[in-house]
Protein backbone atom coordinates (compact mmCIF):
# COMPACT_ATOMS: atom_id res chain seq x y z
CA UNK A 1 0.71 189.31 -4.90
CA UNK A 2 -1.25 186.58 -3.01
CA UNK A 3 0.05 183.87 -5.53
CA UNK A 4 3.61 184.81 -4.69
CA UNK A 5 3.16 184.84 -1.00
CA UNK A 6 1.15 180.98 -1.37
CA UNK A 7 4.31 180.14 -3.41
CA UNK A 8 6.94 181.44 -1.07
CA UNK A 9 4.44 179.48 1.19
CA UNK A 10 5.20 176.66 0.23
CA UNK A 11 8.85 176.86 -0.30
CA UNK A 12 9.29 177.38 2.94
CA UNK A 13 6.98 174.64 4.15
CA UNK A 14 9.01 172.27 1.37
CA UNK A 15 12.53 173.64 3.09
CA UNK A 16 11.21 172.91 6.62
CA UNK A 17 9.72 169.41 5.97
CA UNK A 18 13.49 168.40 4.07
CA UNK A 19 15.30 170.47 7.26
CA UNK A 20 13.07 168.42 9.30
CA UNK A 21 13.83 165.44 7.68
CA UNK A 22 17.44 165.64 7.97
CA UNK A 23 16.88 166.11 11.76
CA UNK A 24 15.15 163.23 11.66
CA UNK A 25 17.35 161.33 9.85
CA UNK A 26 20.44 162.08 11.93
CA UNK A 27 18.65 161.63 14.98
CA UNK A 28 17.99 158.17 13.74
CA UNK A 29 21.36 157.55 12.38
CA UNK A 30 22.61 158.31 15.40
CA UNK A 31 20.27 156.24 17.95
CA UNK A 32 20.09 153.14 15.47
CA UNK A 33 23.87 152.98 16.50
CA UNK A 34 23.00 152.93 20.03
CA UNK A 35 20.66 150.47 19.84
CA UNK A 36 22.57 148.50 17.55
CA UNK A 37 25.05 148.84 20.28
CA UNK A 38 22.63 147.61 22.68
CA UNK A 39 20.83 145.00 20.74
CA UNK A 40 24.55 143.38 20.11
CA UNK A 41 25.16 143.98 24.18
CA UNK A 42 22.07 142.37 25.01
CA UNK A 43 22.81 139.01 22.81
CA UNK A 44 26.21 138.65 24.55
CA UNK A 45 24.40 138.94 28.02
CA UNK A 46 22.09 136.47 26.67
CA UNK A 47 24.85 133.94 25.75
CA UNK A 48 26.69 134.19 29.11
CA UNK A 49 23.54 133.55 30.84
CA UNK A 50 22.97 130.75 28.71
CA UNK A 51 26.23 129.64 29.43
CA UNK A 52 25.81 130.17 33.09
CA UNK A 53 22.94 127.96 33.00
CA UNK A 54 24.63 125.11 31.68
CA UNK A 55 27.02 125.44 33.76
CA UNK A 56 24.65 126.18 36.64
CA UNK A 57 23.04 122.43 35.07
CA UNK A 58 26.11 120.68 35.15
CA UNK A 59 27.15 121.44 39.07
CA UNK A 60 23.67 120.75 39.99
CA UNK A 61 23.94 117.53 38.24
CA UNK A 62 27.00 116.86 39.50
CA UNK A 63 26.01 117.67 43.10
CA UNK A 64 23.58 115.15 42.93
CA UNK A 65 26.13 112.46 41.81
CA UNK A 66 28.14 113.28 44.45
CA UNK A 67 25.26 113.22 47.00
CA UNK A 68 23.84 109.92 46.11
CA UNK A 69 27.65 108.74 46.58
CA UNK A 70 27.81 110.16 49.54
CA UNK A 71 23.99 108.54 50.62
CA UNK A 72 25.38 105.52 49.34
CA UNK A 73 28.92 105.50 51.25
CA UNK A 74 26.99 106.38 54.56
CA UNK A 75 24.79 103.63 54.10
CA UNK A 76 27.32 101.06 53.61
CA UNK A 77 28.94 102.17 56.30
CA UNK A 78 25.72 101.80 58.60
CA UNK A 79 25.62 98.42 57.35
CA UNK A 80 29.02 97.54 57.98
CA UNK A 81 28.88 99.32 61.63
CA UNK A 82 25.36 97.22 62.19
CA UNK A 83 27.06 93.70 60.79
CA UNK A 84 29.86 93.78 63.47
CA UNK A 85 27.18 94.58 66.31
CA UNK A 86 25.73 91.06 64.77
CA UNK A 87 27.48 89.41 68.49
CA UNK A 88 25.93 91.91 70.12
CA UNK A 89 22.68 92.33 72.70
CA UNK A 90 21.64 95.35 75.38
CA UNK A 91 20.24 93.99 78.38
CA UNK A 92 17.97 96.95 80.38
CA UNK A 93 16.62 97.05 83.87
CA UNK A 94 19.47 94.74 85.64
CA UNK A 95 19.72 96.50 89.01
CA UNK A 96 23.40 98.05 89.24
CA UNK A 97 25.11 98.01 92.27
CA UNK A 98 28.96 99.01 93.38
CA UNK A 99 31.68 96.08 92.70
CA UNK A 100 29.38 94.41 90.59
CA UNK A 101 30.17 91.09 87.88
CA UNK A 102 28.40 92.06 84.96
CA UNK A 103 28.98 88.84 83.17
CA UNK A 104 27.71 86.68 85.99
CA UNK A 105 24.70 89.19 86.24
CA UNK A 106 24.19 88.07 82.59
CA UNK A 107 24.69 84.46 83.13
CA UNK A 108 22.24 84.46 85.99
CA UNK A 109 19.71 86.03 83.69
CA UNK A 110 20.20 84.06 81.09
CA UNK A 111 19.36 80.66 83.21
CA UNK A 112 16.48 82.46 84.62
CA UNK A 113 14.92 82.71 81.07
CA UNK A 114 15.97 79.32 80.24
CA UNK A 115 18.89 80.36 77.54
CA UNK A 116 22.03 77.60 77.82
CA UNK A 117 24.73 80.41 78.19
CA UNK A 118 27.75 80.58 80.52
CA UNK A 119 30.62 82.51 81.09
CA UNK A 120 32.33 81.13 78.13
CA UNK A 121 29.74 82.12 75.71
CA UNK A 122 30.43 85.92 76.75
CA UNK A 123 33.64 87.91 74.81
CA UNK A 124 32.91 90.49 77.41
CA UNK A 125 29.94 92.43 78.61
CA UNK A 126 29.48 96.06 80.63
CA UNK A 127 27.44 98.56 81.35
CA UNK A 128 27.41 101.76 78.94
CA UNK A 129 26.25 105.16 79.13
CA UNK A 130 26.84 107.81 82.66
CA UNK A 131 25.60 106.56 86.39
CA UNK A 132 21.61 107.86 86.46
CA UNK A 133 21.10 110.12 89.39
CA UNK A 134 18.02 108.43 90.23
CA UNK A 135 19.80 105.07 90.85
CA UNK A 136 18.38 103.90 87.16
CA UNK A 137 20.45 101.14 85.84
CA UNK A 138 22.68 101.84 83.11
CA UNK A 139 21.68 99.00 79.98
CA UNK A 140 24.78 95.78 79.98
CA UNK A 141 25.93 95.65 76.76
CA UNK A 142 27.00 92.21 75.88
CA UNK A 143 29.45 90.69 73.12
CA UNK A 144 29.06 87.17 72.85
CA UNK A 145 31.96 84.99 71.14
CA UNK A 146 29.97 83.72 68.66
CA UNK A 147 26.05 84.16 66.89
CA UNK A 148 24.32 81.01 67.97
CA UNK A 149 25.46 82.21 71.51
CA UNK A 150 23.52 85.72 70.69
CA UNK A 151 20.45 84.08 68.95
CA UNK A 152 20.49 81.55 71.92
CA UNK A 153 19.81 84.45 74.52
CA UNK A 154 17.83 86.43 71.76
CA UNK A 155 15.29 83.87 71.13
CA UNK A 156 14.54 83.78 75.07
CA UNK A 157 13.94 86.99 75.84
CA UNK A 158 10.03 86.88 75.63
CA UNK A 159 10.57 84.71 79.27
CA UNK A 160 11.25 88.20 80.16
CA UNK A 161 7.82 89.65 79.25
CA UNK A 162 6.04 91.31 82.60
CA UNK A 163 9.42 91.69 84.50
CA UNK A 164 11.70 95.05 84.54
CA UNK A 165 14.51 93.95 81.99
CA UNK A 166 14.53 93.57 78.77
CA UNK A 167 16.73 92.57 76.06
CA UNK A 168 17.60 94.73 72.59
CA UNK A 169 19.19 94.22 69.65
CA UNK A 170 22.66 96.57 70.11
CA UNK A 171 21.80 99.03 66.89
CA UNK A 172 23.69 101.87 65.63
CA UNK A 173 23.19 105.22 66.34
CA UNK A 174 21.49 105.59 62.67
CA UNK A 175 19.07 102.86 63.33
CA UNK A 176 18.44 103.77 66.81
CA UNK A 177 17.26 106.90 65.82
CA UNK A 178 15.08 105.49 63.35
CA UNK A 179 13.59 102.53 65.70
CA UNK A 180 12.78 105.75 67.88
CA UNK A 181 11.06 107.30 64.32
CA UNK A 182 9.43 104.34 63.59
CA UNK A 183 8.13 103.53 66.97
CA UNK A 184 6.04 107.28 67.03
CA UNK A 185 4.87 106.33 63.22
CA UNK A 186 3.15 103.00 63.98
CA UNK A 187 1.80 100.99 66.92
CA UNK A 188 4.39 100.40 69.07
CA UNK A 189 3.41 96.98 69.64
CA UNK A 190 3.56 96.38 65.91
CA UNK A 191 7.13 97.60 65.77
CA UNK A 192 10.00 94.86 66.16
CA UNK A 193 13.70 94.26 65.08
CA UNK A 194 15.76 91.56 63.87
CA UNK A 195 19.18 91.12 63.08
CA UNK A 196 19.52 95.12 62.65
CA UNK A 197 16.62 95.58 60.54
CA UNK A 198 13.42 97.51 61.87
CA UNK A 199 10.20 95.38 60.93
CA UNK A 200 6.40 96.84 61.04
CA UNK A 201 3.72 94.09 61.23
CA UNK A 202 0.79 96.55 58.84
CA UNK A 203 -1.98 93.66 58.01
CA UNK A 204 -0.38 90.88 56.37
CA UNK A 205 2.47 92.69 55.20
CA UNK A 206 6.00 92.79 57.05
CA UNK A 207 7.08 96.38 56.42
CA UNK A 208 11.18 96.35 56.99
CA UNK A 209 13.39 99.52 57.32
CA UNK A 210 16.64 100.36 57.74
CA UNK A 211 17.02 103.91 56.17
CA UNK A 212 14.71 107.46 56.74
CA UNK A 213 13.88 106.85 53.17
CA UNK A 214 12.49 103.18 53.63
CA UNK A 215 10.19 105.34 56.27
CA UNK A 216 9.57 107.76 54.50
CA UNK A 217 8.15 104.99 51.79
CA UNK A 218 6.14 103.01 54.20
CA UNK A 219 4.38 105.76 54.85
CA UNK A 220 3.14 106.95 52.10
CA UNK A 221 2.29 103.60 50.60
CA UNK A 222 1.52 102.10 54.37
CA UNK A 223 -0.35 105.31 56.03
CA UNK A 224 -0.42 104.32 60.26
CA UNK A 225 -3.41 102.01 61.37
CA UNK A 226 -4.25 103.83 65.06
CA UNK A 227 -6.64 102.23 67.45
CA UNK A 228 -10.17 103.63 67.36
């Protein structure tokens, strides 16, 4: 009796681990598709990401073309703008007053300085910018009809040194705004421009700028000198 009950035992064990089995096996049959499903899925994401990214790589790259273009194109510009100032001067601190001549206010300050320029040397020459409502006077700007005229007033100017005017090179906005950079970067009395360009006297080296980048440059490789 206890032999047939082990044996009917064990039959029954044998039938539930094959039952089992098959569970098993369909459950698995079943799932593998899924994942199948999703491993398959998962590889096309993968390719249209990859894709993406190359894509992604190519804009970027071609942004940057397109950018250094466009850096390019702006600086030409800025130097074509700054060449056809090349006649051109400011003059600050000449009192203003109502019915004025400019250009024989600039004559008479070029004698005083010692510069051989008269009325024929100037294309024309006026003041810019809004009337100051502290009675400041607006800065002359002056064309002259040819370089040599220009240089002849520009190389004066230091006769000027101690009184209220002054003379500037007539810069474009660009460069303006960089002069102004340049001018809280290193010693002011350093600082200098000719013919357009923005020139830093650091030891025995002539730093020269005309871009944020060349200032960016000079900086790193030219750190400021300050005044103990």
């Amino acid at each position: 009796m206890a032999s047939g009950t082990r044996a009917n035992n064990k039959q029954a064990e044998e039938i539930s681990e094959k039952t089992l089995q098959k569970i098993i096996d369909k459950v698995y049959e079943k799932y593998k598709a899924v994942i199948d499903e999703q491993q398959v899925t998962v590889k096309n994401l993968s390719d249209e990401v990859q894709k993406l990214r190359e894509v992604n790589a190519k804009l970027n790259d071609e942004i940057e073309k397109l950018q250094l273009a466009a850096d390019n194109a702006t600086r030409r510009f800025d130097e074509l703008e700054q060449y056809g100032r090349r006649n051109n001067l400011r003059i600050w601190g000449i009192k203003e007053s109502a019915g004025e001549d400019v250009d024989k206010l600039v004559v008479d300050m070029a004698r005083k300085i010692g510069a051989n320029i008269d009325g024929s040397c100037l294309d024309r020459a006026h003041r810019v910018g809004r009337p100051s409502s502290n009675n400041k006077p607006r800065p002359i700007i002056v064309k002259f009809t040819s370089y040599a005229h220009r240089r002849e007033m520009w190389k004066n100017k230091r006769a000027l040194k101690g009184s209220p005017v002054s003379i500037a090179e007539d810069l474009t906005r660009a460069r303006a705004a960089l002069l102004y950079k340049v001018n809280n970067t290193y010693p002011r009395k350093t600082v200098w421009t000719s013919d357009g360009v923005i020139l830093v006297k650091y030891n025995d080296t002539v730093l020269r700028m005309v871009t944020e980048e060349d200032l960016d440059e000079a900086y790193r490789r030219y750190p400021p000198i300050r005044d103990s």
